[in-house]
N, C-alpha and C. Protein backbone atom coordinates (compact mmCIF):
# COMPACT_ATOMS: atom_id res chain seq x y z
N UNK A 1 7.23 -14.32 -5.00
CA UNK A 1 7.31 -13.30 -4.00
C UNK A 1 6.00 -12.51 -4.00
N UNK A 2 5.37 -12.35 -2.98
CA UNK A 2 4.23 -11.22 -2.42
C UNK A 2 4.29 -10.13 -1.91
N UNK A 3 4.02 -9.25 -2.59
CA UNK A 3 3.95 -7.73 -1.79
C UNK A 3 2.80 -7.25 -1.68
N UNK A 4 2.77 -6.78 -0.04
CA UNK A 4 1.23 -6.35 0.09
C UNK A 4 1.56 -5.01 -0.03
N UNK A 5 0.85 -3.96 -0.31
CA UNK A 5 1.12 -2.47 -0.39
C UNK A 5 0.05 -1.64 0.53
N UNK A 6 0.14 -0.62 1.09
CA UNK A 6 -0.76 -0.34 2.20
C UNK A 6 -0.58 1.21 2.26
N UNK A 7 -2.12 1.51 1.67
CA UNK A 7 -2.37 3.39 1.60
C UNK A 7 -3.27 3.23 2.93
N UNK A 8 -2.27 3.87 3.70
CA UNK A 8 -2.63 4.03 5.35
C UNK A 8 -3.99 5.92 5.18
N UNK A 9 -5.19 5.48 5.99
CA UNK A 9 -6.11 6.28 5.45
C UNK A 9 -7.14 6.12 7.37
N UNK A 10 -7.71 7.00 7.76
CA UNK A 10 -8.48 6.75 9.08
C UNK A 10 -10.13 6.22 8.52
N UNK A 11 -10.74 6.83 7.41
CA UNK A 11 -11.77 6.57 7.20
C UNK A 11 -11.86 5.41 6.46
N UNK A 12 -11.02 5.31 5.34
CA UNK A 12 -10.29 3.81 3.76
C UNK A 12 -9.14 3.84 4.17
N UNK A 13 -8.54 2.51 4.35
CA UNK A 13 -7.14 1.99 4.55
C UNK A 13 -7.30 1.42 3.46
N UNK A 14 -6.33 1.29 1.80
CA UNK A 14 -6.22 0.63 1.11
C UNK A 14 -5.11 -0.32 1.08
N UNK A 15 -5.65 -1.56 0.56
CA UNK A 15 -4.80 -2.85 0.51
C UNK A 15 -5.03 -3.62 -0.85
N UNK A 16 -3.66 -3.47 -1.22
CA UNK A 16 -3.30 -4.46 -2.42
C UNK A 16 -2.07 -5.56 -2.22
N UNK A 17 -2.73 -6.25 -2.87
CA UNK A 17 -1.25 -7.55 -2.52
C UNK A 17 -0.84 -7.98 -4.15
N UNK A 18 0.51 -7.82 -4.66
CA UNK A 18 0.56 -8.28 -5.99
C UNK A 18 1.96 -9.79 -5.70
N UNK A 19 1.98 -10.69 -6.59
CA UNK A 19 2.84 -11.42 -7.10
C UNK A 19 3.80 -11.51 -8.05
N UNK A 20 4.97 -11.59 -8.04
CA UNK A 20 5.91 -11.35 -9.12
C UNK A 20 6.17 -12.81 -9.02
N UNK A 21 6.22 -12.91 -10.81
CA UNK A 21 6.89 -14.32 -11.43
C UNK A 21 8.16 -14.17 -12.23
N UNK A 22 8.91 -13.73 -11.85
CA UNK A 22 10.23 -12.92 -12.29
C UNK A 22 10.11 -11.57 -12.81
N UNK A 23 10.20 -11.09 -14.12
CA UNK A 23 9.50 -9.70 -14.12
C UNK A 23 7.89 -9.33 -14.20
N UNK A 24 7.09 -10.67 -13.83
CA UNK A 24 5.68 -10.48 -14.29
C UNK A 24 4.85 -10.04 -12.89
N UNK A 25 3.99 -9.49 -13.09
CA UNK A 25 3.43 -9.07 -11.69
C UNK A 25 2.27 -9.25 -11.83
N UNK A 26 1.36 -10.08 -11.02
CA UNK A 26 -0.06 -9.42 -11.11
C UNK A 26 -0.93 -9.80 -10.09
N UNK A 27 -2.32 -9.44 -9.86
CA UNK A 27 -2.70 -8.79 -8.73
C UNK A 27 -3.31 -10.13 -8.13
N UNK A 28 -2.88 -10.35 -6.85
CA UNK A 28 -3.80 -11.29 -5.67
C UNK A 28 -5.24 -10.95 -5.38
N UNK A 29 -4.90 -9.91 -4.98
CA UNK A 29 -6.15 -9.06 -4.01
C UNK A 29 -6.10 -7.70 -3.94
N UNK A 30 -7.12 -6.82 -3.87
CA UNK A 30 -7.34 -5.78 -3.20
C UNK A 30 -8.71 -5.68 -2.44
N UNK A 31 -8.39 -4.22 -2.25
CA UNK A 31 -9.36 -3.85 -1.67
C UNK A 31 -9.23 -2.48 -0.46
N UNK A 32 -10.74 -2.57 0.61
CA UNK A 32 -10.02 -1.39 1.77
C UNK A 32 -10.91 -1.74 2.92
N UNK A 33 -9.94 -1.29 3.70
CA UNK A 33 -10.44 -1.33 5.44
C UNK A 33 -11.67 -0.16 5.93
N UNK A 34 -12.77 -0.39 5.68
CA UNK A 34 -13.52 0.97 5.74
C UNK A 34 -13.77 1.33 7.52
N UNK A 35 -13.95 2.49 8.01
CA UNK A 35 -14.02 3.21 9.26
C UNK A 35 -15.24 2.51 9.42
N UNK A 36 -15.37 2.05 11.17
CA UNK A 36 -16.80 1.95 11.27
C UNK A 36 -17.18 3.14 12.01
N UNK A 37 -18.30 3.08 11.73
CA UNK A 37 -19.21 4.60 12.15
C UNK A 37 -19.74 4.00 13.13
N UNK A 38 -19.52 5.37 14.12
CA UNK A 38 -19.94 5.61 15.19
C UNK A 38 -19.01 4.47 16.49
N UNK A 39 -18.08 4.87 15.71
CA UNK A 39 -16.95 3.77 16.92
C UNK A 39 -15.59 4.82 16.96
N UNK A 40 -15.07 5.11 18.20
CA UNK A 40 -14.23 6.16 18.84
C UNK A 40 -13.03 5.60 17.92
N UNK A 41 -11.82 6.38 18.05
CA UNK A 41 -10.58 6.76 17.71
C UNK A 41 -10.02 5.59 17.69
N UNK A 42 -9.77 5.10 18.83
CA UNK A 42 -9.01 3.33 19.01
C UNK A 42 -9.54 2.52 18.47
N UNK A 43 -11.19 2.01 18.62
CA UNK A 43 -11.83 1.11 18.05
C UNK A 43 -11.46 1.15 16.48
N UNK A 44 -11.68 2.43 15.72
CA UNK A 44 -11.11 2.34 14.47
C UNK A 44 -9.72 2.11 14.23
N UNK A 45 -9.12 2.27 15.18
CA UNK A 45 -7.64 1.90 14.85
C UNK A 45 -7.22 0.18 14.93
N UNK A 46 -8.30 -0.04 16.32
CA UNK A 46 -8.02 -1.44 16.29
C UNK A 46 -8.35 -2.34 15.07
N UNK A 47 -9.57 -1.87 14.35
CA UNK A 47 -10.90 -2.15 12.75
C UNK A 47 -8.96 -2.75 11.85
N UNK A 48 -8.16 -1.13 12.15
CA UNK A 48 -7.70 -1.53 10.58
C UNK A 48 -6.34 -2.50 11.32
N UNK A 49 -5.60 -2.57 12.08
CA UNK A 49 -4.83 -3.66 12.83
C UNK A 49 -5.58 -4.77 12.83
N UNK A 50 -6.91 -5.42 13.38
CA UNK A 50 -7.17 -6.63 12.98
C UNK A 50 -7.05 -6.35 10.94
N UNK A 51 -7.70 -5.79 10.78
CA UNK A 51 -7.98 -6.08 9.05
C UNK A 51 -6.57 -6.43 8.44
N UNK A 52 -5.84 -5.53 8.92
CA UNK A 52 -4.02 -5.77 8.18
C UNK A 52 -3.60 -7.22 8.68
N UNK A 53 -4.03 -7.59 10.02
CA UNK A 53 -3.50 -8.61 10.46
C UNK A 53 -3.87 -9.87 9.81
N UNK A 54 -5.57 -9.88 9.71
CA UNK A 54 -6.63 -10.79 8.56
C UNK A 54 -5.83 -10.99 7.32
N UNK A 55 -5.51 -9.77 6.72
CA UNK A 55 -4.99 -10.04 5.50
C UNK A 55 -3.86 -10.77 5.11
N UNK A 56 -2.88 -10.26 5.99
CA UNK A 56 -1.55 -11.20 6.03
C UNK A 56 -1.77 -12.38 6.61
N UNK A 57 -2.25 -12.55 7.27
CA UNK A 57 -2.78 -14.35 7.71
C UNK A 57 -3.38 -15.15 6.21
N UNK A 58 -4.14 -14.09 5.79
CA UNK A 58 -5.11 -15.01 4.61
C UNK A 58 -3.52 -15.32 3.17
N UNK A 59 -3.02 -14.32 2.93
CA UNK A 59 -2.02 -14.19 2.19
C UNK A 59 -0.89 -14.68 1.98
N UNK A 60 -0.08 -14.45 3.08
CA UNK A 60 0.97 -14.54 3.64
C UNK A 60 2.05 -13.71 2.62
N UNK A 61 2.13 -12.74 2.64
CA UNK A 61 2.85 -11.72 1.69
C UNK A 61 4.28 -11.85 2.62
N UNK A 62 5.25 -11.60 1.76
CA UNK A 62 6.69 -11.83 2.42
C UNK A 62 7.38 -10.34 2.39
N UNK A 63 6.75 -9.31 1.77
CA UNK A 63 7.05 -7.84 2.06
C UNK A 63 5.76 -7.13 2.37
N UNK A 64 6.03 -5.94 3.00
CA UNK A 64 5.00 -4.74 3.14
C UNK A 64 5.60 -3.66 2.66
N UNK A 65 4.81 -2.66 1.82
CA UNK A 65 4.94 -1.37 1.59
C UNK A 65 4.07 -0.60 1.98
N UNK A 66 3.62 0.77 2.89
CA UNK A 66 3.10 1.05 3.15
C UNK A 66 3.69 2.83 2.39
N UNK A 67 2.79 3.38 2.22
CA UNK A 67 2.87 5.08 1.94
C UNK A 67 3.67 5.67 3.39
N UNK A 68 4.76 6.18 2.97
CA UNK A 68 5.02 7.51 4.42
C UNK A 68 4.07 8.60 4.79
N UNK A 69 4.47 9.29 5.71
CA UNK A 69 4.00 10.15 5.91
C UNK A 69 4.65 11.67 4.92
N UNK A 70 3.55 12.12 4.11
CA UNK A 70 4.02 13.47 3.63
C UNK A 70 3.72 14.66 4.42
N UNK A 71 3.86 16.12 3.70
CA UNK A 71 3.90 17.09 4.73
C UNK A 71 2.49 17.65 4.26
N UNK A 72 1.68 17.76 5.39
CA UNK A 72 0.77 17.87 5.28
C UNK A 72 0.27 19.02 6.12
N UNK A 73 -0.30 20.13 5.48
CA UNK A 73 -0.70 21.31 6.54
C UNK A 73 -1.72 21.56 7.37
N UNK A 74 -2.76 20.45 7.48
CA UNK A 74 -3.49 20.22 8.68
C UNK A 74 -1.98 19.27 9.66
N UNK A 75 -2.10 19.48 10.43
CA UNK A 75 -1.01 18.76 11.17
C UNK A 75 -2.40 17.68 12.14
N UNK A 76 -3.01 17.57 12.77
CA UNK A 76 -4.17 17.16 13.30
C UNK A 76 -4.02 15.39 12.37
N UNK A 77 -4.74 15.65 10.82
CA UNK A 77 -4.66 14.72 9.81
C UNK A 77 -3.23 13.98 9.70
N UNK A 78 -2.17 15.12 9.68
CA UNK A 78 -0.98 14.29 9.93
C UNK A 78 -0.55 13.11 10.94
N UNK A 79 -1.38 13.44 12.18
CA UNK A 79 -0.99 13.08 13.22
C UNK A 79 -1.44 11.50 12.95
N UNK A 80 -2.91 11.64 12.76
CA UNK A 80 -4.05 11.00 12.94
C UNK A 80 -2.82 9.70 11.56
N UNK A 81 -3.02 10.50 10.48
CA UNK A 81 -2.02 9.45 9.40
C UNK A 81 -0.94 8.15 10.30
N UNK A 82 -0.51 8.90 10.86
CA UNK A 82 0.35 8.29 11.75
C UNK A 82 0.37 7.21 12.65
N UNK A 83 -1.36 7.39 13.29
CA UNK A 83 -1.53 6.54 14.34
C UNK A 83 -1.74 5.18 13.65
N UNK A 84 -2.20 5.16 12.28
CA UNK A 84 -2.89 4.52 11.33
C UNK A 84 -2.15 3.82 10.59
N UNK A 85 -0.77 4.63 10.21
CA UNK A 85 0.66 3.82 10.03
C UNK A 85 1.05 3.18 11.10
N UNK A 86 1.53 3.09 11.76
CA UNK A 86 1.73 2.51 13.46
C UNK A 86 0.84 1.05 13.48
N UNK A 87 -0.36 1.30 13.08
CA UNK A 87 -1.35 -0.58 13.54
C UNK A 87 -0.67 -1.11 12.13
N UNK A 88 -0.79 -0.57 11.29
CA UNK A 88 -0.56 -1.50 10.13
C UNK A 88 0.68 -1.80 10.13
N UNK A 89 1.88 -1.22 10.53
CA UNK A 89 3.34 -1.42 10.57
C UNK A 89 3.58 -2.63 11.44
N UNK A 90 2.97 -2.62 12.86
CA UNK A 90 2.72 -3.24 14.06
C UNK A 90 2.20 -4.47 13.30
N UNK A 91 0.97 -4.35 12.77
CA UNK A 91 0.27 -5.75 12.08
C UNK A 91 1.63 -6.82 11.44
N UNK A 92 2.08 -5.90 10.66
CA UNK A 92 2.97 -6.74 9.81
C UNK A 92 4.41 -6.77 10.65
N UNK A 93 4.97 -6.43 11.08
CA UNK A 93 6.11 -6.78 12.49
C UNK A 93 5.84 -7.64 13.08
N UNK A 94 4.77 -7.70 13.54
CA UNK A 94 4.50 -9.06 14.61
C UNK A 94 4.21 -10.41 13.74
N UNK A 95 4.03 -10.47 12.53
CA UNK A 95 4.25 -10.96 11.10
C UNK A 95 5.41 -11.13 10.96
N UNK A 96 6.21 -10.71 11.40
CA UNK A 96 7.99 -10.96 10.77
C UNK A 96 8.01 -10.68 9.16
N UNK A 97 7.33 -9.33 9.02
CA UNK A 97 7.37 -8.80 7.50
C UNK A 97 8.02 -7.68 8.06
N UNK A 98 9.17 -7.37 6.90
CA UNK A 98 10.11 -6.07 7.32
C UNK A 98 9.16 -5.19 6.56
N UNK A 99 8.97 -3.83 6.19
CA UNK A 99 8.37 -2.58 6.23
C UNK A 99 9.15 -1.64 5.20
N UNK A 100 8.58 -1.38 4.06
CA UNK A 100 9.57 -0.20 3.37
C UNK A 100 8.54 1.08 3.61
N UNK A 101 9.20 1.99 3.28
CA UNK A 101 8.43 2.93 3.07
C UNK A 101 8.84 4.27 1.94
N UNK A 102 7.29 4.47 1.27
CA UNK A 102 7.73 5.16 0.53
C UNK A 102 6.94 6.75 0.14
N UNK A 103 7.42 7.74 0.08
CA UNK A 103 6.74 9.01 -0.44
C UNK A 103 5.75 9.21 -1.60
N UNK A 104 4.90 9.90 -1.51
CA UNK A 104 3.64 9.85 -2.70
C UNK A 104 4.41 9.64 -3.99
N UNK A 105 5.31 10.54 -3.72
CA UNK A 105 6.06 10.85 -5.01
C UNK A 105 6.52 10.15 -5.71
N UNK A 106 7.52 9.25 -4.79
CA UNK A 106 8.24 8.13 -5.51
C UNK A 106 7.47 7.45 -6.00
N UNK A 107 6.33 6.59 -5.42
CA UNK A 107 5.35 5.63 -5.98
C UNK A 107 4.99 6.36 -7.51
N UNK A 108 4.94 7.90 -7.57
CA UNK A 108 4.49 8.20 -8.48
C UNK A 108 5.49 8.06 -9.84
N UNK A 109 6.36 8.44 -9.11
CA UNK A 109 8.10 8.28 -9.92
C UNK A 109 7.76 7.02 -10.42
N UNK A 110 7.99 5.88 -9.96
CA UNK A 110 8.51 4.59 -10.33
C UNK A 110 7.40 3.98 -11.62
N UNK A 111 6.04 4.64 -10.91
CA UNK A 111 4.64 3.62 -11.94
C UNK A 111 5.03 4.32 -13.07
N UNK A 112 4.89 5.92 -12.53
CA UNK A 112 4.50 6.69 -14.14
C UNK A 112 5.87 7.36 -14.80
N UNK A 113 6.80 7.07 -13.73
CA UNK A 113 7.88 8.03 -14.89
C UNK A 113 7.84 9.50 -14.26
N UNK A 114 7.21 10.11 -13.52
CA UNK A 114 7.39 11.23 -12.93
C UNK A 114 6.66 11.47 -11.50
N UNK A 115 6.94 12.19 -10.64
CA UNK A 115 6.45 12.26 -9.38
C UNK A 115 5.14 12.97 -9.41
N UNK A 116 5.14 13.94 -10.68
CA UNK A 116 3.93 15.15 -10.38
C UNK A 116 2.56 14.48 -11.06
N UNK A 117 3.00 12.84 -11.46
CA UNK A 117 1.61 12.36 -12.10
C UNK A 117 0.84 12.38 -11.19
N UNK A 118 -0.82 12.70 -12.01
CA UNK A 118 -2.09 12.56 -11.92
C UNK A 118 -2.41 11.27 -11.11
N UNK A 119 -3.27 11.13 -10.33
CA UNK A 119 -3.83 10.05 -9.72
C UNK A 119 -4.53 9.21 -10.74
N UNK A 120 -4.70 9.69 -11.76
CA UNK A 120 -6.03 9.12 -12.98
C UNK A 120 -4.50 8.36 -14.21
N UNK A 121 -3.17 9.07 -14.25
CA UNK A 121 -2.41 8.29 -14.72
C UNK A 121 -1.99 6.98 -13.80
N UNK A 122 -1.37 7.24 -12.33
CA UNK A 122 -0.94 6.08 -11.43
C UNK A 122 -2.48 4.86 -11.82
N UNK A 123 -3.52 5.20 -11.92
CA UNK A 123 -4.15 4.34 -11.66
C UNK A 123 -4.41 3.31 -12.96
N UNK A 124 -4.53 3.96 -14.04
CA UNK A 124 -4.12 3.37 -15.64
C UNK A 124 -2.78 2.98 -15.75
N UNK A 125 -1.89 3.12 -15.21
CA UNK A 125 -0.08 2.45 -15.11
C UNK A 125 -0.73 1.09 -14.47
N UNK A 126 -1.06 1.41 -13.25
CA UNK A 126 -1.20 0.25 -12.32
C UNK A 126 -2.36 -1.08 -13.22
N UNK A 127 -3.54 -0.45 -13.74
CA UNK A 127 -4.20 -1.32 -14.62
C UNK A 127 -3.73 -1.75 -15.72
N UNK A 128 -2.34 -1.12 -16.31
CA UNK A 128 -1.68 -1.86 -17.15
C UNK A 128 -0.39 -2.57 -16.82
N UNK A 129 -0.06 -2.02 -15.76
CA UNK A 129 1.14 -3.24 -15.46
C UNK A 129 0.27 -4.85 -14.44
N UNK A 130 -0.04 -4.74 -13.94
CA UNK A 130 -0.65 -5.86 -13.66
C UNK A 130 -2.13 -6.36 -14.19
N UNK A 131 -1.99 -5.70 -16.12
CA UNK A 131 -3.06 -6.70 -16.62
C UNK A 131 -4.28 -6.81 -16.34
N UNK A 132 -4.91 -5.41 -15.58
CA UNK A 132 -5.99 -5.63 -14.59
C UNK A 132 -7.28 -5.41 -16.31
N UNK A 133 -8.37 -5.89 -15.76
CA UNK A 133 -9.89 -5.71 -16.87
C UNK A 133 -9.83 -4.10 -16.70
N UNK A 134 -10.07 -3.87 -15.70
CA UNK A 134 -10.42 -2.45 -15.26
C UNK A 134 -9.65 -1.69 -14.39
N UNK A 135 -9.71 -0.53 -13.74
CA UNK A 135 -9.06 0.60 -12.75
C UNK A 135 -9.39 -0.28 -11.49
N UNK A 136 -8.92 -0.24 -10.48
CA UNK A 136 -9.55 -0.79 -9.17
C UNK A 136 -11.06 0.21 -8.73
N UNK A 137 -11.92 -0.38 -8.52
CA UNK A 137 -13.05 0.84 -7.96
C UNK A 137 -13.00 1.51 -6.91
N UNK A 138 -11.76 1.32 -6.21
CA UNK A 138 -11.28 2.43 -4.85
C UNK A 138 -9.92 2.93 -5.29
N UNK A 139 -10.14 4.21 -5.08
CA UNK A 139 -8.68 4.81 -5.49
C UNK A 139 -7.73 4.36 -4.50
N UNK A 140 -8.18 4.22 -3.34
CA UNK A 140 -7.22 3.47 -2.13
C UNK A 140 -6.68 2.26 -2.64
N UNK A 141 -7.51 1.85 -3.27
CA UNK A 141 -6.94 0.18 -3.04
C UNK A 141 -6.06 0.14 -4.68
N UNK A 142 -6.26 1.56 -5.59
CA UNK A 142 -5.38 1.12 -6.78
C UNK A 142 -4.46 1.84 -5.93
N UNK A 143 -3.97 2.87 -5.35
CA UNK A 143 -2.87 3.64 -4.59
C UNK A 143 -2.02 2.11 -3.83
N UNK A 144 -2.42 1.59 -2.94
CA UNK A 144 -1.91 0.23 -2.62
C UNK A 144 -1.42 -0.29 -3.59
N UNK A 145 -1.79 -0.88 -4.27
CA UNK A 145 -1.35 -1.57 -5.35
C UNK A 145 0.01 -0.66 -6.27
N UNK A 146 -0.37 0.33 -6.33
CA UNK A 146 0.46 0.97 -6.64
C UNK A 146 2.28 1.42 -5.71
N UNK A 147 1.73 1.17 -4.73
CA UNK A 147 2.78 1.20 -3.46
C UNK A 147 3.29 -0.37 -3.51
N UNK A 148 2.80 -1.03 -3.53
CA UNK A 148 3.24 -2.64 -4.05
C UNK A 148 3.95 -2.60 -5.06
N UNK A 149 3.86 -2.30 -6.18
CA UNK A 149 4.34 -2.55 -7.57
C UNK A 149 6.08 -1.14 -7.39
N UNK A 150 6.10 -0.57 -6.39
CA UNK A 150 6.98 0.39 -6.28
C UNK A 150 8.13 -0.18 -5.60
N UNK A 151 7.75 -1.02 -4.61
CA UNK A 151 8.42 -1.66 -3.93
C UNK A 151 9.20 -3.04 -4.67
N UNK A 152 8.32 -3.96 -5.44
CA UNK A 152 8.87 -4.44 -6.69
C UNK A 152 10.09 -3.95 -7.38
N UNK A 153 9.66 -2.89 -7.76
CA UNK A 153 11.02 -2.25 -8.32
C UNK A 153 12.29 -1.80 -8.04
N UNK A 154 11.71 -1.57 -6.25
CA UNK A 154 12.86 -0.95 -5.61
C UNK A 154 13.68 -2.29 -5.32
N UNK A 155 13.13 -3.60 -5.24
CA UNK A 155 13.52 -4.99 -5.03
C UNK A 155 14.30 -5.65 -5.95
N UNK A 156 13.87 -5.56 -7.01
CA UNK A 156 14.42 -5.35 -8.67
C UNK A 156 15.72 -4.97 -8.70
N UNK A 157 15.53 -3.97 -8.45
CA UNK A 157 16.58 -2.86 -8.77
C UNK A 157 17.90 -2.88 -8.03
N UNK A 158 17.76 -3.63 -6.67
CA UNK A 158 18.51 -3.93 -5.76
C UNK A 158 19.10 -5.26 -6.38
N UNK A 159 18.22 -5.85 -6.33
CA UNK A 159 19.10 -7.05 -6.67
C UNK A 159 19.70 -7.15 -7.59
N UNK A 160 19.41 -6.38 -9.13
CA UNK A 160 20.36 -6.16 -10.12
C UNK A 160 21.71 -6.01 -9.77
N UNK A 161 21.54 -4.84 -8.58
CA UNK A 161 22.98 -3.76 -9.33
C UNK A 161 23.92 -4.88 -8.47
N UNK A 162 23.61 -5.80 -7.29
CA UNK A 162 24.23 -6.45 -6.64
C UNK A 162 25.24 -7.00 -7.73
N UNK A 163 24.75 -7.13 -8.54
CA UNK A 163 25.54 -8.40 -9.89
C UNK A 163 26.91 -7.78 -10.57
């Protein structure tokens, strides 16, 4: 099973894709969708919809997790979050990949054991559950990965209690 994970971002869209071999997980790919400069609102939106679309073609991941939207007090940034969730959701729908979604928090819940962890713990969880040499060198693309490995669990966890 493949899960791609997706920290929806206007300037870095991060993307991680991990593999589970029953409880083992570890990493395909990462990486991030960077903004091109000096290209309007849509054009960047279209940048990260082809890129999500690229990726799942190259991959073929059989889930998506993408970050929700939190509450955020620029509302403007909120918005903008949104439009950005929307191509990548869209990318993977027209994919026939269903869509979870999840709150900063939880991702933070599930890696580290508590919601109020540090970005510098999620990212050492994530380099030790999938075995990585090092941290990812984009915090986007360990946040992805990290939204991947959440979704794992929530998959896990489901299918247990079924039993």
């Amino acid at each position: 099973m493949k899960i791609l994970g997706i920290d929806p971002g206007l300037s870095t869209t991060g993307y991680g894709i991990i593999e589970a071999d029953g409880d083992r997980l570890h990493e395909i790919t990462h990486g991030t969708i960077k903004k091109r400069q000096r290209k309007d609102f849509s054009q960047n939106l279209l940048g990260i919809y082809q890129g999500v679309t690229k990726i799942i073609q190259e991959f073929q991941p059989d889930y998506c997790a993408i970050e929700s939207i939190f509450y955020h007090q620029n509302k403007k940034t909120a918005i903008t979050m949104g439009h950005v969730r929307g191509v990548a959701i869209l990318a993977a729908a027209q994919s026939q990949i269903a869509v979870a979604e999840y709150s900063p928090r939880e991702v933070k819940l599930s890696i580290v054991g508590s919601g109020s962890a540090a970005k510098i713990q999620v990212q050492a969880m994530v380099k030790n559950i999938l075995r990585l040499k090092e941290i990812p060198h984009s915090d986007d693309a360990a946040d992805a990965l990290a939204i991947a490995i959440c979704h794992f669990h929530r998959l896990n966890f489901a299918n247990r209690i079924q039993y």
